[in-house]
Protein backbone atom coordinates (compact mmCIF):
# COMPACT_ATOMS: atom_id res chain seq x y z
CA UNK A 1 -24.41 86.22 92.48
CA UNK A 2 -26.05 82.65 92.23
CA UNK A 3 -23.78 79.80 90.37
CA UNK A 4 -25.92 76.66 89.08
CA UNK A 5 -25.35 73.68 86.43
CA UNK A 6 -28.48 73.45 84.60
CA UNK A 7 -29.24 70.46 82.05
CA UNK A 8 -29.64 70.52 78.81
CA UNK A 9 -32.68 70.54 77.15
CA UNK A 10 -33.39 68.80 73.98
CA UNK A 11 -34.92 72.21 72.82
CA UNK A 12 -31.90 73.70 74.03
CA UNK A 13 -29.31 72.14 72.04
CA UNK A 14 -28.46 74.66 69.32
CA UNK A 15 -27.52 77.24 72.05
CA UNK A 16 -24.87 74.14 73.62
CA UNK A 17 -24.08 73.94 69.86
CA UNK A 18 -23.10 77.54 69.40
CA UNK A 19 -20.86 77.42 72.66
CA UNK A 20 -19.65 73.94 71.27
CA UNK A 21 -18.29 76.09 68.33
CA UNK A 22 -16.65 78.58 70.46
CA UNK A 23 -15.30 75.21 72.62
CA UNK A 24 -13.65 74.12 69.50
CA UNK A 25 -12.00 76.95 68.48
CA UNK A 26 -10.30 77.57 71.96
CA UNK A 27 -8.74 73.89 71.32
CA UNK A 28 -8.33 73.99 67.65
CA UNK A 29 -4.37 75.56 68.28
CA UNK A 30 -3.46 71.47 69.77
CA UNK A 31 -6.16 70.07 67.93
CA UNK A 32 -5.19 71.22 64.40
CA UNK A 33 -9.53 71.62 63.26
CA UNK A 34 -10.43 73.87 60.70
CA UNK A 35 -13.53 75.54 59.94
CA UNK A 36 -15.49 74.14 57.03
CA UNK A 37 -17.05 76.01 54.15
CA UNK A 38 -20.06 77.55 56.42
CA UNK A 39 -17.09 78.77 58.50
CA UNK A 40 -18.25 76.14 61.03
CA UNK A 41 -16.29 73.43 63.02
CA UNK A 42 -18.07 70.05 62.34
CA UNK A 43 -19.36 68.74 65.22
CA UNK A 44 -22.32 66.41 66.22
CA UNK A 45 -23.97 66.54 69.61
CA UNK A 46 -26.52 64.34 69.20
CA UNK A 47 -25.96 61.38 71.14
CA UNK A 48 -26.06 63.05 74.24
CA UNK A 49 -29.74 63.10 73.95
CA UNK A 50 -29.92 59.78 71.42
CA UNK A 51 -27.03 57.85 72.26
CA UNK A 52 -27.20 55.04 75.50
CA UNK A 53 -28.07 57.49 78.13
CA UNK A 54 -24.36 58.05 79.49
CA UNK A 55 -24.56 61.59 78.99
CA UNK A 56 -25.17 64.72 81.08
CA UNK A 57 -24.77 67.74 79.48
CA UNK A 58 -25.32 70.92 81.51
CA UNK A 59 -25.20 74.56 81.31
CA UNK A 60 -23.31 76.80 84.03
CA UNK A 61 -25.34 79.95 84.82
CA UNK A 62 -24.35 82.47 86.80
CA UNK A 63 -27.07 84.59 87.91
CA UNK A 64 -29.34 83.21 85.43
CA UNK A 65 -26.95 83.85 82.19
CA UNK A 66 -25.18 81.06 80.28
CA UNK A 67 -21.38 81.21 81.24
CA UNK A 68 -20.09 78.09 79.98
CA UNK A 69 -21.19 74.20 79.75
CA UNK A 70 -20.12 71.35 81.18
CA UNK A 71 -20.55 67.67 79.83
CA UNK A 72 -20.49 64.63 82.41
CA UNK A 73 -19.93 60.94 81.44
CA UNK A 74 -21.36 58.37 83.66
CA UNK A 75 -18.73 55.82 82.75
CA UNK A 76 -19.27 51.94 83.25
CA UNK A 77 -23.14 52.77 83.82
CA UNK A 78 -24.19 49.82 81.86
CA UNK A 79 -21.71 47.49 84.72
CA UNK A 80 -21.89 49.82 87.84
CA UNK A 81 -25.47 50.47 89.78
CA UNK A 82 -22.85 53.81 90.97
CA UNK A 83 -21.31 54.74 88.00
CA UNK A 84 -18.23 57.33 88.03
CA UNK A 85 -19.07 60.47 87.01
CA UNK A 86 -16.27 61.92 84.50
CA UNK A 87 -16.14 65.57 83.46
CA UNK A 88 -15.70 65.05 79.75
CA UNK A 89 -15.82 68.59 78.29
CA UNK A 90 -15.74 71.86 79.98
CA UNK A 91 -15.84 75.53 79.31
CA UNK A 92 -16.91 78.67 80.75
């Protein structure tokens, strides 16, 4: 069994969407979210491919299936030449 983060493609993003969905309603008990009419949380990932560049998303795949995602921030990138990296969403 092989375990590997993967990033994102641009072309990939509705399949990160559809686990986004899932994502959301794991923390919708603490977050209080509801579905809206399309029975869908409302959620925009966008700006990790259009937004400033701070973003990493990544797929974990384990043995070449999709198990989860995992989102890292490269805080204070636009101030640090070694920015930390924060884990900013995670499931899987």
């Amino acid at each position: 069994m092989s375990i590997e983060l993967v990033p994102v493609k641009r072309s990939e993003k509705y399949i990160l969407e559809n686990l986004y969905q899932l994502y959301e309603y794991d923390f919708s008990e603490y977050t209080k979210l509801d579905i809206d009419k399309d029975g869908r949380y409302a959620l925009s990932i966008d700006h990790y491919w259009e937004g400033d560049g701070r973003w990493r998303p990544y797929f974990i795949k384990v043995s070449d299936n999709v198990a989860g995602f995992v989102v890292v921030l490269l805080e204070d990138m636009d101030l640090n030449p070694d920015p930390d990296h924060v884990v900013y969403d995670l499931s899987g």
